[in-house]
Structure formats: C-alpha cells, structure tokens
C-alpha atoms as a PDB file:
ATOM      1  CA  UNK A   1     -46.009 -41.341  43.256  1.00  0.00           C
ATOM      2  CA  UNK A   2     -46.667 -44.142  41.051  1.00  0.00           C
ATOM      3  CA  UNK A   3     -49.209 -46.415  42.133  1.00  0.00           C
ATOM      4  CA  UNK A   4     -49.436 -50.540  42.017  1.00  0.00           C
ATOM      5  CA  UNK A   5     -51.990 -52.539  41.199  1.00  0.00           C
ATOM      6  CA  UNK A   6     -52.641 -53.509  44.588  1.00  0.00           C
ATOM      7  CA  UNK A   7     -52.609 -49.824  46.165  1.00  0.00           C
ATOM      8  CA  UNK A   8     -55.390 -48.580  43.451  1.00  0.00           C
ATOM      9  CA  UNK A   9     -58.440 -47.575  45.505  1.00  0.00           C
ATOM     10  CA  UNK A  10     -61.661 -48.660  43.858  1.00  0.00           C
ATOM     11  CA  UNK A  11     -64.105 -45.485  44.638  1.00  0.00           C
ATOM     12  CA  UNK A  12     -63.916 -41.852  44.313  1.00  0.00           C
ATOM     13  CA  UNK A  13     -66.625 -39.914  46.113  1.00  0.00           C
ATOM     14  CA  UNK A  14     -67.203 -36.673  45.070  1.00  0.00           C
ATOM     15  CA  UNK A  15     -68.492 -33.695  47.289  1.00  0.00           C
ATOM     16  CA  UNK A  16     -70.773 -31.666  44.632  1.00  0.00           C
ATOM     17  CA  UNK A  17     -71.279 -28.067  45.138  1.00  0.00           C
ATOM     18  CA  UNK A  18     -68.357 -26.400  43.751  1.00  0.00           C
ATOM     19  CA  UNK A  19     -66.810 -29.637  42.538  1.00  0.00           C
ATOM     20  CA  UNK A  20     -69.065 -31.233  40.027  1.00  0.00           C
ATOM     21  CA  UNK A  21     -71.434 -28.388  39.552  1.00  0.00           C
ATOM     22  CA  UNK A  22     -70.802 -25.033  40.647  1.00  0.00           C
ATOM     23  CA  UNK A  23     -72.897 -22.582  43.060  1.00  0.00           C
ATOM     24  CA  UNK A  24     -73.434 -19.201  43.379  1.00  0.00           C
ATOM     25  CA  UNK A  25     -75.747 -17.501  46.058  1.00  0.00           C
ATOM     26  CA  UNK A  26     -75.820 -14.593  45.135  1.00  0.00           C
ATOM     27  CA  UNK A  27     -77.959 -15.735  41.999  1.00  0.00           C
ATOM     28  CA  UNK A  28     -81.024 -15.956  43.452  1.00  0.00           C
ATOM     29  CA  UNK A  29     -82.004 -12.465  44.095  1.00  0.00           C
ATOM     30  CA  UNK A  30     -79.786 -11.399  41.485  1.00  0.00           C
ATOM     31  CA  UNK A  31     -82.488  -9.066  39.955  1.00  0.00           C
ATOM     32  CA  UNK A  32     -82.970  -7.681  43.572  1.00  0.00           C
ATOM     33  CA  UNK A  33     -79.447  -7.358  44.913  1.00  0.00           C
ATOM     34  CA  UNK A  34     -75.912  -6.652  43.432  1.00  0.00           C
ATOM     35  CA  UNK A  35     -73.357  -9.680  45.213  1.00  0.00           C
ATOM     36  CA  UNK A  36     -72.298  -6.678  47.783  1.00  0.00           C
ATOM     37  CA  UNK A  37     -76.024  -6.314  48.810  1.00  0.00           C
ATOM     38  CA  UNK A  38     -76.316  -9.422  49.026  1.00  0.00           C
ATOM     39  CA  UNK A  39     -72.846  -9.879  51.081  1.00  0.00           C
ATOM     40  CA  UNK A  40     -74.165  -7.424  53.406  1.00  0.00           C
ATOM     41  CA  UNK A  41     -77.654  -9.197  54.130  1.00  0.00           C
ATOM     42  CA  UNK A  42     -75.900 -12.426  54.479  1.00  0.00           C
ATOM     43  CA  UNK A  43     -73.485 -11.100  56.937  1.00  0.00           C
ATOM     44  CA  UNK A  44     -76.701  -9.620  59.021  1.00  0.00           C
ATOM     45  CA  UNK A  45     -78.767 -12.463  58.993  1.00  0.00           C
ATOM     46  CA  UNK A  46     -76.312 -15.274  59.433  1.00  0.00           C
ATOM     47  CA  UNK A  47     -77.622 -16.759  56.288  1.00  0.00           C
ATOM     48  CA  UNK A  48     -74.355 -19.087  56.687  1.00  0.00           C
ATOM     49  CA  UNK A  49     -75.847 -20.289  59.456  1.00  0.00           C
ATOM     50  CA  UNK A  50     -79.321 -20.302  58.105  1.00  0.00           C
ATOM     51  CA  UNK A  51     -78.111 -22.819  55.159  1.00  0.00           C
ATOM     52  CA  UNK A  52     -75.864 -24.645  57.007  1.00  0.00           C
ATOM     53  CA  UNK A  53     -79.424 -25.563  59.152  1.00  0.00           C
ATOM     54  CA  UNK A  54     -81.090 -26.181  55.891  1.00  0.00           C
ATOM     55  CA  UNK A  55     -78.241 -28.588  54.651  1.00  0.00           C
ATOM     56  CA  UNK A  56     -78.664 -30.135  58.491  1.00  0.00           C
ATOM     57  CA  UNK A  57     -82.009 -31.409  57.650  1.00  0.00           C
ATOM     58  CA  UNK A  58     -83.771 -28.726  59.192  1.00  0.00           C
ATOM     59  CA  UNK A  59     -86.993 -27.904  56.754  1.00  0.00           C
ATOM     60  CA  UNK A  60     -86.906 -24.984  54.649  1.00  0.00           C
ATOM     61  CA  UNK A  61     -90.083 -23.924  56.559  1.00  0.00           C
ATOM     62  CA  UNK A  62     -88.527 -23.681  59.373  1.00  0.00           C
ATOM     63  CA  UNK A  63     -85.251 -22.216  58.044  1.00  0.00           C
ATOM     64  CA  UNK A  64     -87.449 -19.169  56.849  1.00  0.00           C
ATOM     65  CA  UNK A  65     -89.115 -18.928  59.638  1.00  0.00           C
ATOM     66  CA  UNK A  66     -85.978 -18.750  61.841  1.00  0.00           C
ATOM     67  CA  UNK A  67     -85.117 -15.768  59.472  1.00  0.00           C
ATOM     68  CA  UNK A  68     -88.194 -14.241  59.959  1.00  0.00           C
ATOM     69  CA  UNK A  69     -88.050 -14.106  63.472  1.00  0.00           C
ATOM     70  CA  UNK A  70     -85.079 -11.963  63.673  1.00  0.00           C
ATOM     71  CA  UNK A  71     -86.749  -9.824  61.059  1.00  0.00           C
ATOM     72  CA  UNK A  72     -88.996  -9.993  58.604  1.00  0.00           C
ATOM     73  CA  UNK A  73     -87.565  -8.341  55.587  1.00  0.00           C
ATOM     74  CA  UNK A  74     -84.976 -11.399  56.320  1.00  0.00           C
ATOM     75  CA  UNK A  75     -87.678 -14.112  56.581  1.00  0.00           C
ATOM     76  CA  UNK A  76     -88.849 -12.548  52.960  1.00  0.00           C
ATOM     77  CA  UNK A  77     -85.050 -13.023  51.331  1.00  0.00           C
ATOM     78  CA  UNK A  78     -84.555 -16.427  52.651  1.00  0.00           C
ATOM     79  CA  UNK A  79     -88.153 -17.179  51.460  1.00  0.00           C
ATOM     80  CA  UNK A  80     -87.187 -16.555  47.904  1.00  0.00           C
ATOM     81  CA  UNK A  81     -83.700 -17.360  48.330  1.00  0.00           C
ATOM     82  CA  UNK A  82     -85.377 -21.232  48.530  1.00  0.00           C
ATOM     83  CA  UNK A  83     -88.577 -20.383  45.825  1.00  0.00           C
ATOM     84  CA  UNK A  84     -85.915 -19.593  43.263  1.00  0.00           C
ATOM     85  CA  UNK A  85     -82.895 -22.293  44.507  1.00  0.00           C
ATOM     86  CA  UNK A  86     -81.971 -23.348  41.116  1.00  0.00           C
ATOM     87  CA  UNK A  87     -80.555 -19.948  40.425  1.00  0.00           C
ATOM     88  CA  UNK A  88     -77.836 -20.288  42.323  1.00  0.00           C
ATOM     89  CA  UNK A  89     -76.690 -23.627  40.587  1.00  0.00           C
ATOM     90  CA  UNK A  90     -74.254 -22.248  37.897  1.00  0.00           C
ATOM     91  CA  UNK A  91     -73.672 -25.429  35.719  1.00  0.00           C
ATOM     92  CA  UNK A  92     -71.454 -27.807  35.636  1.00  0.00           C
ATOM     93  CA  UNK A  93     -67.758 -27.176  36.618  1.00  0.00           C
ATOM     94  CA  UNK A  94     -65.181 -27.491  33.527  1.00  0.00           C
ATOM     95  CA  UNK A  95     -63.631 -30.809  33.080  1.00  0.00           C
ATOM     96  CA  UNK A  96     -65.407 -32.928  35.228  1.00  0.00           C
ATOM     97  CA  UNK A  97     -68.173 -34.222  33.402  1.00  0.00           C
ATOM     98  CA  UNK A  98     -64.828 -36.210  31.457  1.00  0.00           C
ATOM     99  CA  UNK A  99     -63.070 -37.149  34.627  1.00  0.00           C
ATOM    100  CA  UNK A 100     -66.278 -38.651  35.570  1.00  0.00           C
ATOM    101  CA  UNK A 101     -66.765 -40.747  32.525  1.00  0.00           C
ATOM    102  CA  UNK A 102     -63.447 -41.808  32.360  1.00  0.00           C
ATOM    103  CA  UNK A 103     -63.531 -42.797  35.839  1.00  0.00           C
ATOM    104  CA  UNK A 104     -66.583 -45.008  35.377  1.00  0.00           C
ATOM    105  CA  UNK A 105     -64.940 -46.550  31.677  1.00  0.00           C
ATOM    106  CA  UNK A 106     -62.047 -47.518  34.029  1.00  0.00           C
ATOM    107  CA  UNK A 107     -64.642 -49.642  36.487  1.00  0.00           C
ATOM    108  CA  UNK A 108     -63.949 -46.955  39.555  1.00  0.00           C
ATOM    109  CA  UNK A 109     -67.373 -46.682  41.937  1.00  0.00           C
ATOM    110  CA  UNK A 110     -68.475 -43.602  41.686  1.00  0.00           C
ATOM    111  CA  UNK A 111     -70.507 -41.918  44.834  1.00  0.00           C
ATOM    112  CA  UNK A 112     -71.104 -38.515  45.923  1.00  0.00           C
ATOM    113  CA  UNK A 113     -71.502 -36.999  49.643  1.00  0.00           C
ATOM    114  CA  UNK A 114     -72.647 -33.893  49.658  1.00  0.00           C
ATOM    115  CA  UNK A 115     -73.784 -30.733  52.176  1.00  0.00           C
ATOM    116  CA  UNK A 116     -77.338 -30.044  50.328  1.00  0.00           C
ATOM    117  CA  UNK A 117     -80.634 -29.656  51.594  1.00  0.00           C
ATOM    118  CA  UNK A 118     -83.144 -32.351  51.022  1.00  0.00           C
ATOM    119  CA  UNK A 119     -85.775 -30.145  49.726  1.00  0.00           C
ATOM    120  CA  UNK A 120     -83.547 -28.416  46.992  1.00  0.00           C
ATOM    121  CA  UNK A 121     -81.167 -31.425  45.992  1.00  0.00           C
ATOM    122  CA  UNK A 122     -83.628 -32.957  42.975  1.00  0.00           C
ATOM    123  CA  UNK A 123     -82.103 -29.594  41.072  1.00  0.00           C
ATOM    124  CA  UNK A 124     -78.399 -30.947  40.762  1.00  0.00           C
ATOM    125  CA  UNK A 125     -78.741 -34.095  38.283  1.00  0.00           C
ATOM    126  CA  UNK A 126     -81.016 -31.638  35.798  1.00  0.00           C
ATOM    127  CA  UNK A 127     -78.211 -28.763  36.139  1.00  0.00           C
ATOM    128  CA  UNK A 128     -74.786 -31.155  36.168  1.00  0.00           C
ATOM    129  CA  UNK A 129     -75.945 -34.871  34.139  1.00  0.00           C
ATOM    130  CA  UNK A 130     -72.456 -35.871  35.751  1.00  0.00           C
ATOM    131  CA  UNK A 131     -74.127 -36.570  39.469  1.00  0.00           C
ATOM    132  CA  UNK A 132     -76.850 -38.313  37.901  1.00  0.00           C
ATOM    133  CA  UNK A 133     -73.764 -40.860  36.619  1.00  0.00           C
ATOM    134  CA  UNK A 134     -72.868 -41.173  40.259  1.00  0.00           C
ATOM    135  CA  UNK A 135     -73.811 -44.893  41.751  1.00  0.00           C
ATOM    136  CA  UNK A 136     -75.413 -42.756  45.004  1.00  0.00           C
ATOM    137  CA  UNK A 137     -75.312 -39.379  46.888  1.00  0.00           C
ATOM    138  CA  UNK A 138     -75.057 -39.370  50.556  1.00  0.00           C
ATOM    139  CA  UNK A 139     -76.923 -35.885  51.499  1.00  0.00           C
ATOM    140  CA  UNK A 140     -76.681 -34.373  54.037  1.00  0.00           C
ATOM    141  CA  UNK A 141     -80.143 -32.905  54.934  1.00  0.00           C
ATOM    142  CA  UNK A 142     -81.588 -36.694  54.432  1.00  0.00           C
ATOM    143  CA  UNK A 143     -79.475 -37.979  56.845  1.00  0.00           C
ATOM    144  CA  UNK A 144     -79.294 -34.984  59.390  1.00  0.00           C
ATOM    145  CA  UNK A 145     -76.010 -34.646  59.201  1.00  0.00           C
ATOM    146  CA  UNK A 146     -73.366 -32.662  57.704  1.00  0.00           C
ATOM    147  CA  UNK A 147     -69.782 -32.900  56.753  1.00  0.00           C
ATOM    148  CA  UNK A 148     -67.216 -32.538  58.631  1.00  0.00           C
ATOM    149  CA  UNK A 149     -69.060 -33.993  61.226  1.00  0.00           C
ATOM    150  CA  UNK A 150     -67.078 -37.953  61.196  1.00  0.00           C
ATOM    151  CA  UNK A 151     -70.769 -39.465  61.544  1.00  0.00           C
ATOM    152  CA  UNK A 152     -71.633 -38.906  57.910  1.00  0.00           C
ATOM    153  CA  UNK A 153     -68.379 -40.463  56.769  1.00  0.00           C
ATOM    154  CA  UNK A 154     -69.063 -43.532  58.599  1.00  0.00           C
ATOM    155  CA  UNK A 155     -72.145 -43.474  57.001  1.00  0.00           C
ATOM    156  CA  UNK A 156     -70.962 -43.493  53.940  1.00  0.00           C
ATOM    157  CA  UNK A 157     -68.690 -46.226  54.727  1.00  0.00           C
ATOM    158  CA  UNK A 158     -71.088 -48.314  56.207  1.00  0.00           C
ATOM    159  CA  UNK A 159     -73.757 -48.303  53.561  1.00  0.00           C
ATOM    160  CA  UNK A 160     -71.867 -48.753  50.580  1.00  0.00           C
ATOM    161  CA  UNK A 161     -69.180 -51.279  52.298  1.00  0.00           C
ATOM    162  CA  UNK A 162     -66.590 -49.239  51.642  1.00  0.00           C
ATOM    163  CA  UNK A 163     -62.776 -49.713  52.177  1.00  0.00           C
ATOM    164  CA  UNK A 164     -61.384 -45.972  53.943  1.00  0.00           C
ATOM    165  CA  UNK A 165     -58.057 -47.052  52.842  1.00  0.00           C
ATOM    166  CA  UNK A 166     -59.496 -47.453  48.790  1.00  0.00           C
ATOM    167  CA  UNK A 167     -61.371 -44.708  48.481  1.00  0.00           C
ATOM    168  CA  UNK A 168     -60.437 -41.393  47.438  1.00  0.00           C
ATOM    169  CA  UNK A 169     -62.461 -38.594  48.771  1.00  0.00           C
ATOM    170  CA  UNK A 170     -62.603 -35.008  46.701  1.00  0.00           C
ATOM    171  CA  UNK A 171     -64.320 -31.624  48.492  1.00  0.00           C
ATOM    172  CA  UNK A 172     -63.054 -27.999  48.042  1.00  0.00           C
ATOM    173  CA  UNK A 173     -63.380 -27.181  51.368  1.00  0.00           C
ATOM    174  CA  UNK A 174     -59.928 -28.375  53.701  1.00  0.00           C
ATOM    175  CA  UNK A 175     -61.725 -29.257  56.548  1.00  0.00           C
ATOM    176  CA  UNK A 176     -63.947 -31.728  55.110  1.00  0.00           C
ATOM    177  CA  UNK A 177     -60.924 -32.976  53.363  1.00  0.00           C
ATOM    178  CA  UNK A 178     -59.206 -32.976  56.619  1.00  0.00           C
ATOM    179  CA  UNK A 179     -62.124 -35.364  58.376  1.00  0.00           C
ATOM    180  CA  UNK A 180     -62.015 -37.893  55.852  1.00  0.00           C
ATOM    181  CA  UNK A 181     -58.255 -38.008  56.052  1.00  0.00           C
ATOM    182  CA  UNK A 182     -58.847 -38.431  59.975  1.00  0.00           C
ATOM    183  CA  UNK A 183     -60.752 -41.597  59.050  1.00  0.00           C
ATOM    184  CA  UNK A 184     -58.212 -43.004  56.964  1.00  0.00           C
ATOM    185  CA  UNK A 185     -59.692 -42.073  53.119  1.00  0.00           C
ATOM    186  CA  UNK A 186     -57.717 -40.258  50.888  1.00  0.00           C
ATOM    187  CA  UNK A 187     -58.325 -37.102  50.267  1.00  0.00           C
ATOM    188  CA  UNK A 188     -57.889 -34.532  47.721  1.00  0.00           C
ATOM    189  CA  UNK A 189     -58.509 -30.641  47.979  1.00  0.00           C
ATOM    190  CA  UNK A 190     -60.076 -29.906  44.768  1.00  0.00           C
ATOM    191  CA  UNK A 191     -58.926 -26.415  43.111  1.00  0.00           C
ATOM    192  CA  UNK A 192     -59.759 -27.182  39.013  1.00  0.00           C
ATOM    193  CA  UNK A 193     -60.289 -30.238  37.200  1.00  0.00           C
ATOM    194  CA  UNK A 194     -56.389 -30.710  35.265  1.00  0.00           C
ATOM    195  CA  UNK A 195     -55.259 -30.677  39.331  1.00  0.00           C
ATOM    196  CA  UNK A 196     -57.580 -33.588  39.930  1.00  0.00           C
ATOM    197  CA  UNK A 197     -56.757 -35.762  37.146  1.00  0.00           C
ATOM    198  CA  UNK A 198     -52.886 -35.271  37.662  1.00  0.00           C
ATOM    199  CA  UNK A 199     -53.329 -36.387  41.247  1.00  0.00           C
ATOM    200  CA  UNK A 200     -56.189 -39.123  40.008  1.00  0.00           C
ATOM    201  CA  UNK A 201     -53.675 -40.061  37.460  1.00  0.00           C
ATOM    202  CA  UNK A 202     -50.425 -40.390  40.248  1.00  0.00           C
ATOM    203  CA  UNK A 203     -53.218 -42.598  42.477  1.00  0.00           C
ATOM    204  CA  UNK A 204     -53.600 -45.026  39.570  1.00  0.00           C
ATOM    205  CA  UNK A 205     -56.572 -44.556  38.498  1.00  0.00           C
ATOM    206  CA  UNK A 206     -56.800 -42.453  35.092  1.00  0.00           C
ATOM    207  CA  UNK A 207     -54.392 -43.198  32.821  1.00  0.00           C
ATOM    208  CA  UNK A 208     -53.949 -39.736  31.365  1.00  0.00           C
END
C-alpha cells in the first residue's frame, strides 16, 4: 500500500518482551535446570499462570506464595525465578534499536504497552537502552491490567490522547494484536525486525 500524507499515523507503541528486548525463562535457573526441566516444572506448577498473576499486578510475594502453597519445592523455584529476574532478559532484539531511532528522527511518538510485572520492569531500560527512548510504557502490573484485556488499550488511549485510527500497535502475540485491531489501531504481528520496517515503511512512516 502506499500511504498519503494524511493517512500517516503519528505513534507506534511497542509491546516489549520479545519485541524490543527479548526473554527467556528458562534463564533464571539455568545453572539448576536444563529448558526441559524447566518445561516440565512450568507445566506442573502453572507457572504461566503464576506470571501472568505477577504481570496482573499481583505482588511477587504473593505470587510465591501461591506457588508455595501447592508445594513447596515450587514456592522455592518461583522464589528465585523473581531473585534472579534479569536472567531471563536476553538483550535487545536485532534491528530494533535502529527502527526505533529512525522512528523518533522522523517525529513518530514513541510509547510502549507492555505485560510486565511492576516489581521486575526497572530491569528492561538497563538491558534494551531502546525502551528507555520510548516517550512512556503502559505496564501492566501498575495498572492491574493486562493485555488483551480492551481496558488497558483504552488506557492507553486515554492518557496519552491518542488517535486508534493513527496509531500503529506492534506485539508478537496475535491475540493482543487482534484486541487492538478490535479497537480500531493498527496492528502489526511482529516476527523480525526487516518484517517491521517493510510494513512501517508501506504505512508511511520510515522511508527505507
């Protein structure tokens, strides 16, 4: 497609984890566990569910504790899981420090919203500088509530006075893609950076 002036959105939010800085959780106990041990403990305690709580707003006290309860050995994991977070924060994902920067040369707003827990998020601007470019983050643990719930979009929209039909939304996941979409932003699926500055490009708003 080849945009016009007047259909150029003027913001890109980015989701983070796995977009602008990549995340592993296996890394944590990596000196404990090989990935299929840890597949196999995270399968029997629900530790899906378990960080999907923690990225809810739900203290990391309490997440641990919930872990605990079904077992102990479980309450231990998840203990350290948290003590040694950083870990699992791999860097920052190829090519998208540069979309970034030439996103915010061009005079595009630049926000993030992403699924993090409150306690653990001050790790991501030290591990990928890129979010620490971003105007804001919308998290989702500060605002207890997590994508692809609709109510954090409208946040979004409502704090920073944003236009749905202007701004471009990027996630890897489909279904948070999908809810923004439902709300009228754009959205992209996001596989690898040269994917998301061809389709940046075709919206208008990198020029190569």
């Amino acid at each position: 497609m080849t945009a016009h002036t007047g259909d150029i959105p003027t913001t890109v939010v980015f989701d983070l984890g796995n977009v602008l800085i990549g995340w592993d959780q296996t890394g944590p106990l990596a000196d404990r566990m090989s990935p299929e041990q840890w597949r196999d403990f995270a399968a029997e305690a629900d530790f899906a569910a378990l960080n999907t709580a923690s990225d809810s707003g739900v203290p990391v006290a309490e997440v641990v504790a919930r872990a605990a309860a079904r077992d102990p050995r479980h309450g231990e994991i998840v203990s350290l899981y948290y003590e040694r977070f950083e870990k699992s924060l791999t860097g920052p994902i190829e090519g998208m420090a540069e979309i970034v920067t030439d996103l915010k040369a061009s005079g595009t707003r630049l926000l993030g919203l992403s699924n993090w827990s409150a306690e653990t998020f001050h790790h991501a601007p030290k591990v990928a500088p890129a979010i620490a470019e971003l105007e804001d983050v919308v998290v989702s643990g500060r605002e207890g509530l997590i994508k692809p719930d609709a109510a954090i979009f409208e946040t979004l929209l409502e704090r920073f006075d944003l236009d749905a039909s202007r701004t471009v939304f990027i996630d890897d996941l489909p279904a948070n893609v999908e809810a923004a979409r439902s709300l009228g932003l754009i959205g992209l699926v996001f596989d690898d950076a040269p994917k998301l500055r061809a389709e940046l490009r075709d919206l208008g708003l990198l020029t190569e």
